[in-house]
C-alpha atoms as a PDB file:
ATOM      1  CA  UNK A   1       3.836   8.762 -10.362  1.00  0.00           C
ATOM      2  CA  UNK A   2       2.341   8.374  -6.653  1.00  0.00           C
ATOM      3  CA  UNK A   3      -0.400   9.880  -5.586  1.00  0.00           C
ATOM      4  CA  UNK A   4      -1.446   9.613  -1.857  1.00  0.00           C
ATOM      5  CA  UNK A   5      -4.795  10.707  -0.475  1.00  0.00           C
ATOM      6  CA  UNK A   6      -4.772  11.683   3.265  1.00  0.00           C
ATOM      7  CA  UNK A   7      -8.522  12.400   4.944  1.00  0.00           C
ATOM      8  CA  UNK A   8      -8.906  13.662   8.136  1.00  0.00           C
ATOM      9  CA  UNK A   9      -4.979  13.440   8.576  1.00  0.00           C
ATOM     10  CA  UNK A  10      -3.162  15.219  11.391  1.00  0.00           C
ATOM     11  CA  UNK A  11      -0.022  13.423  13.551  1.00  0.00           C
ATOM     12  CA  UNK A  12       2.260  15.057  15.735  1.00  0.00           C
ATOM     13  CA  UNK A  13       5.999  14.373  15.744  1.00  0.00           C
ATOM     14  CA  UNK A  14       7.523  14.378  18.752  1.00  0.00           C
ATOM     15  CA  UNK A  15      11.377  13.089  19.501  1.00  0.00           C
ATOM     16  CA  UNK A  16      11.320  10.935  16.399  1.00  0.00           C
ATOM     17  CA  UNK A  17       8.111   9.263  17.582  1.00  0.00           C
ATOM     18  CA  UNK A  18       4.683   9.932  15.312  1.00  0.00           C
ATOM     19  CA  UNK A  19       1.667  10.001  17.311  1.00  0.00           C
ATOM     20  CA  UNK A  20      -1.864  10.201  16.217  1.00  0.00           C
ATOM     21  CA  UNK A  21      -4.067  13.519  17.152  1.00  0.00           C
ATOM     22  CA  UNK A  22      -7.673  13.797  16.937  1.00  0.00           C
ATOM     23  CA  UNK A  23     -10.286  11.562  16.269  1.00  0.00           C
ATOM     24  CA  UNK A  24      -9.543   7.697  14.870  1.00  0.00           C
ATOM     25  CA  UNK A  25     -11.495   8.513  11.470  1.00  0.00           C
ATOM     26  CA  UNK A  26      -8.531   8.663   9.095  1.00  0.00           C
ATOM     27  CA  UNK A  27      -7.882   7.246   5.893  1.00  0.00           C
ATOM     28  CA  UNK A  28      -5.659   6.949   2.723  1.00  0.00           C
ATOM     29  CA  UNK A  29      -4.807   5.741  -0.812  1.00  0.00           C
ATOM     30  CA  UNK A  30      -2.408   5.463  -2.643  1.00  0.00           C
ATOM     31  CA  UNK A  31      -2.279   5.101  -6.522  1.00  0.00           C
ATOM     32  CA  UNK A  32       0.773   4.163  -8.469  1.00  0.00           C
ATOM     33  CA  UNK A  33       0.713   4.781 -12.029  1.00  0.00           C
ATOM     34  CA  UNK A  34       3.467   4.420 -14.702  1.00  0.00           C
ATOM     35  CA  UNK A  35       4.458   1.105 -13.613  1.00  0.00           C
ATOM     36  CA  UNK A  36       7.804  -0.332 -14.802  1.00  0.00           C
ATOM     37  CA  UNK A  37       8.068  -3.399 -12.806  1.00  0.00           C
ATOM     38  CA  UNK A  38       5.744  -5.981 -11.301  1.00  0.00           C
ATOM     39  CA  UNK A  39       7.143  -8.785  -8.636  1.00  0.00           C
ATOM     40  CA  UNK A  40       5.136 -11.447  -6.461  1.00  0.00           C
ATOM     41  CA  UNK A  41       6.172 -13.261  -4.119  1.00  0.00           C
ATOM     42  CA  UNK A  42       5.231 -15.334  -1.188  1.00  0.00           C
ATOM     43  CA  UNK A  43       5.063 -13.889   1.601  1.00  0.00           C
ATOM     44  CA  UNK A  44       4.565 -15.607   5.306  1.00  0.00           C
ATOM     45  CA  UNK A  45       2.878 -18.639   5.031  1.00  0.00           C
ATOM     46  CA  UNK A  46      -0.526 -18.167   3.367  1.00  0.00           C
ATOM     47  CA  UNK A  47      -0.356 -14.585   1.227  1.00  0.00           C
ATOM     48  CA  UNK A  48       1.426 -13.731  -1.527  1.00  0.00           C
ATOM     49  CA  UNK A  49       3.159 -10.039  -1.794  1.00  0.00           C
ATOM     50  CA  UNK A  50       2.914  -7.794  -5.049  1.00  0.00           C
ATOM     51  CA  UNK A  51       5.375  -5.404  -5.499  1.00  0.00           C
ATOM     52  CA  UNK A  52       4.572  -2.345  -8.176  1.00  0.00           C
ATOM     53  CA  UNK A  53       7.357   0.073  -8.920  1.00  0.00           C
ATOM     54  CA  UNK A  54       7.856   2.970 -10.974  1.00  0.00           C
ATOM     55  CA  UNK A  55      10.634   4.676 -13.050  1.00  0.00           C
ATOM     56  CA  UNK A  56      10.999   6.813  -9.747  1.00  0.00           C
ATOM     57  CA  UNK A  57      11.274   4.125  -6.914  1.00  0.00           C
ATOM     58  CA  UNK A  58       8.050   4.794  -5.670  1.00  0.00           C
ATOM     59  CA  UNK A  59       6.521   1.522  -4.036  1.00  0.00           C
ATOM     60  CA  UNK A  60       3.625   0.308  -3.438  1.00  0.00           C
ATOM     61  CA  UNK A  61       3.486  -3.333  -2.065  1.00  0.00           C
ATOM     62  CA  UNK A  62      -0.282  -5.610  -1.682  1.00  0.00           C
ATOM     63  CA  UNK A  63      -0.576  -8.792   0.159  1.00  0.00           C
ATOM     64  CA  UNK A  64      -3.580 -10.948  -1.175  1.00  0.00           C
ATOM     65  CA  UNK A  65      -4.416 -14.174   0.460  1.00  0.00           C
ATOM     66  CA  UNK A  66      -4.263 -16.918  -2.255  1.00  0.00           C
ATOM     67  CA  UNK A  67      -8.132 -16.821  -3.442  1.00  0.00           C
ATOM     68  CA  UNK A  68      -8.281 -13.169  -3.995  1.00  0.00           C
ATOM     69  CA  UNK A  69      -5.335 -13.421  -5.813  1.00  0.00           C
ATOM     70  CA  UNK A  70      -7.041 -16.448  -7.887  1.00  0.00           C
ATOM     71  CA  UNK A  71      -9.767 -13.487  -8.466  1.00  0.00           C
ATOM     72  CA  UNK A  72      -7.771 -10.895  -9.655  1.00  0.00           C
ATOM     73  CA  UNK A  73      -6.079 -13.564 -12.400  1.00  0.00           C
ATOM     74  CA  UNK A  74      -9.453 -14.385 -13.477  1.00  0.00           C
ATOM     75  CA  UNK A  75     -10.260 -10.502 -13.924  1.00  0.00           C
ATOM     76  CA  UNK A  76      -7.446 -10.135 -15.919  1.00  0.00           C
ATOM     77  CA  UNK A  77      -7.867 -13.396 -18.405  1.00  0.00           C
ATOM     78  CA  UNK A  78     -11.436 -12.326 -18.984  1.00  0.00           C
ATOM     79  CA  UNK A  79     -10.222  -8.648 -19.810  1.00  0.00           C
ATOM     80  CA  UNK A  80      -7.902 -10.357 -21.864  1.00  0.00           C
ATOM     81  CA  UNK A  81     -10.810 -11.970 -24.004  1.00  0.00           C
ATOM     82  CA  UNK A  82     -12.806  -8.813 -24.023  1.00  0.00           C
ATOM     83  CA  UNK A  83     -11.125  -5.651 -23.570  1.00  0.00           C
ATOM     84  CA  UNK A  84      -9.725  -3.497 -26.778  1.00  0.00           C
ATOM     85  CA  UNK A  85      -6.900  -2.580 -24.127  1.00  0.00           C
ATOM     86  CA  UNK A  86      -5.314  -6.286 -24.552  1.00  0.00           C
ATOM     87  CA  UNK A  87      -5.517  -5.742 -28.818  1.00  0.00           C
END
């Protein structure tokens, strides 16, 4: 399942072309839950892309420079040690 969060959100569509309309305070996010496939790889010289996927096709694809990704394994291996969700 996706679920997208649009604030402050208006474009206008005009001959196939999106333009933006109001004010520059917009933002989003996007949550993907149900996962049923995981891929990294590297992507351009000095990030590395992960690609999340559900049952559905929806998409949703992260570039993390090598250190945050470093982070994120860390988080995980100590959840791993703590967490009742790894038992």
């Amino acid at each position: 399942m996706l679920a997208l969060e649009l604030d402050e959100f208006m474009v206008e569509l005009k001959d196939g072309s999106i333009k933006n309309v109001g004010p520059t305070n917009k933002s989003a996010s996007a949550k993907l839950f149900d996962v049923e496939s995981v891929e990294v790889r590297e992507f351009g010289d000095k990030r590395l892309k992960f690609v999340f996927e559900d049952d559905s096709g929806n998409e949703v694809q992260v570039s993390l420079f090598p250190e945050e990704a470093e982070e994120m394994a860390a988080d995980v291996e100590s959840l791993a040690a703590d967490s009742p969700v790894f038992e």
